[in-house]
Protein backbone atom coordinates (compact mmCIF):
# COMPACT_ATOMS: atom_id res chain seq x y z
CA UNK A 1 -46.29 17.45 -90.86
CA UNK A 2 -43.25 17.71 -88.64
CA UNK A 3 -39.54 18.29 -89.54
CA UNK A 4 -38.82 14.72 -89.53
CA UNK A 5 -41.54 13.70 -91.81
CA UNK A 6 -40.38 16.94 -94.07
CA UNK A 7 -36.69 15.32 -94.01
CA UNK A 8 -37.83 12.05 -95.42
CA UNK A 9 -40.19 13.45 -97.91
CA UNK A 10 -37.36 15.57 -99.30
CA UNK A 11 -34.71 12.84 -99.31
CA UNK A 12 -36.77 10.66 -101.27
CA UNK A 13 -37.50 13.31 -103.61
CA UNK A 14 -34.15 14.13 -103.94
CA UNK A 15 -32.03 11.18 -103.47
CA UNK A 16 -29.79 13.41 -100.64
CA UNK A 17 -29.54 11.66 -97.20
CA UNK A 18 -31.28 12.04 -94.32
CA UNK A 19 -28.58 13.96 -92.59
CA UNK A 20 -27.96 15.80 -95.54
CA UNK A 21 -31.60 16.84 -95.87
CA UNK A 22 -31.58 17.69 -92.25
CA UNK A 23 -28.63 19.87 -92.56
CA UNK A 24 -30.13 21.83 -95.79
CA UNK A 25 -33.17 22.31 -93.50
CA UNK A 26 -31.16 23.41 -90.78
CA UNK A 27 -28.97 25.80 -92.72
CA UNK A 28 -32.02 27.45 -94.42
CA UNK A 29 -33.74 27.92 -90.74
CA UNK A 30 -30.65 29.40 -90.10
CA UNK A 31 -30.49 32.06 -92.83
CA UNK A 32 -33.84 33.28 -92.69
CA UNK A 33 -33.26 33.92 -89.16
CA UNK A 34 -29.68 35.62 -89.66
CA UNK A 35 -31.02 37.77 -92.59
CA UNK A 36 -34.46 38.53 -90.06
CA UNK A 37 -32.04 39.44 -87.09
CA UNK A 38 -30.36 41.93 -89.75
CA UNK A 39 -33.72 43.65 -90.79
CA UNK A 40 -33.95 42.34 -93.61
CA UNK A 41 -36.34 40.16 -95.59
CA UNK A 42 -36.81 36.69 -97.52
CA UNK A 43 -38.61 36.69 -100.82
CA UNK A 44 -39.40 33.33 -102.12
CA UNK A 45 -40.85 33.94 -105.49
CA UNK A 46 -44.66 32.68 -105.47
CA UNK A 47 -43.92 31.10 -102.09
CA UNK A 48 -44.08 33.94 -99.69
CA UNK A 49 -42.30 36.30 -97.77
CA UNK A 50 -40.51 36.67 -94.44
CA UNK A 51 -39.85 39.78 -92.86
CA UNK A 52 -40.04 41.54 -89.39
CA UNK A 53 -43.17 43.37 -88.09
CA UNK A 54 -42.67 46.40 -85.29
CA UNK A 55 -44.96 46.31 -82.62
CA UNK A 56 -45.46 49.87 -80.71
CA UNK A 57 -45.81 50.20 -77.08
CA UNK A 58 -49.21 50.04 -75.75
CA UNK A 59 -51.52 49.37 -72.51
CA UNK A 60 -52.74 46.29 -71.48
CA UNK A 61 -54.49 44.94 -68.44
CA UNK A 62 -53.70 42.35 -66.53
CA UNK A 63 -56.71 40.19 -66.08
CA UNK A 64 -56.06 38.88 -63.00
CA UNK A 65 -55.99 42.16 -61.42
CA UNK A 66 -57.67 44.63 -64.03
CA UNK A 67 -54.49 46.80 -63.23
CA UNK A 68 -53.50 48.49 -66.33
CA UNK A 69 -49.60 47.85 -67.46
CA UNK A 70 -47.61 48.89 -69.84
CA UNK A 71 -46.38 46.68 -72.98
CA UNK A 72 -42.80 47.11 -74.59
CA UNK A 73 -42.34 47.46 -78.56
CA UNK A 74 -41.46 44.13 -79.72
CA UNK A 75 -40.22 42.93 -83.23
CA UNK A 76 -41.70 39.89 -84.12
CA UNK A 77 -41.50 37.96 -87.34
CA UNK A 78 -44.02 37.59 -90.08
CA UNK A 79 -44.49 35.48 -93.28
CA UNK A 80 -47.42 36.29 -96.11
CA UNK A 81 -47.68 33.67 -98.34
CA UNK A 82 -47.02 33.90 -102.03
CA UNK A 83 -49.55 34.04 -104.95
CA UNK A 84 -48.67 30.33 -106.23
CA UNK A 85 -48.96 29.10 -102.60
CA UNK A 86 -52.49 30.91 -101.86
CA UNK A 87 -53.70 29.62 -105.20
CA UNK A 88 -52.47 25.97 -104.75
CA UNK A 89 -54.29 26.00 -101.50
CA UNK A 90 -57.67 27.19 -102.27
């Protein structure tokens, strides 16, 4: 499913416009992101949650070459889903 079909799933459930829909979408993307930048996370009750992961430096090769380089610590963002949404999927 793609955001478009999400949009008109939700505005038929809901009875909000397309637009509108869209820009409720857009405007939560937009706060899990801002409260992710901060370092913080997003609990959504039997959903799941989205927070930030800290990856340490490490070695790596390049496979190409085999020459060993070095990989920079990265923050990258992770989501572990809820115990409603694990159930409902099994």
């Amino acid at each position: 499913m793609n955001k478009s079909e999400i949009i008109d799933v939700i505005s038929s459930k809901t009875g909000l416009t397309k637009k509108d829909t869209d820009l409720v979408i857009q405007s939560f993307v937009e706060v899990v992101t801002n409260t992710l930048v901060k370092g913080e996370e997003v609990v959504l009750t039997g959903f799941g949650t989205f927070s930030i992961t800290e990856r340490q430096a490490r070695t790596g090769v390049n496979p190409r070459t085999l020459e060993k380089i070095q990989i920079a610590a990265t923050k990258t963002p992770k989501f572990k889903a809820g115990a409603k949404l694990k159930e409902a999927v099994k």
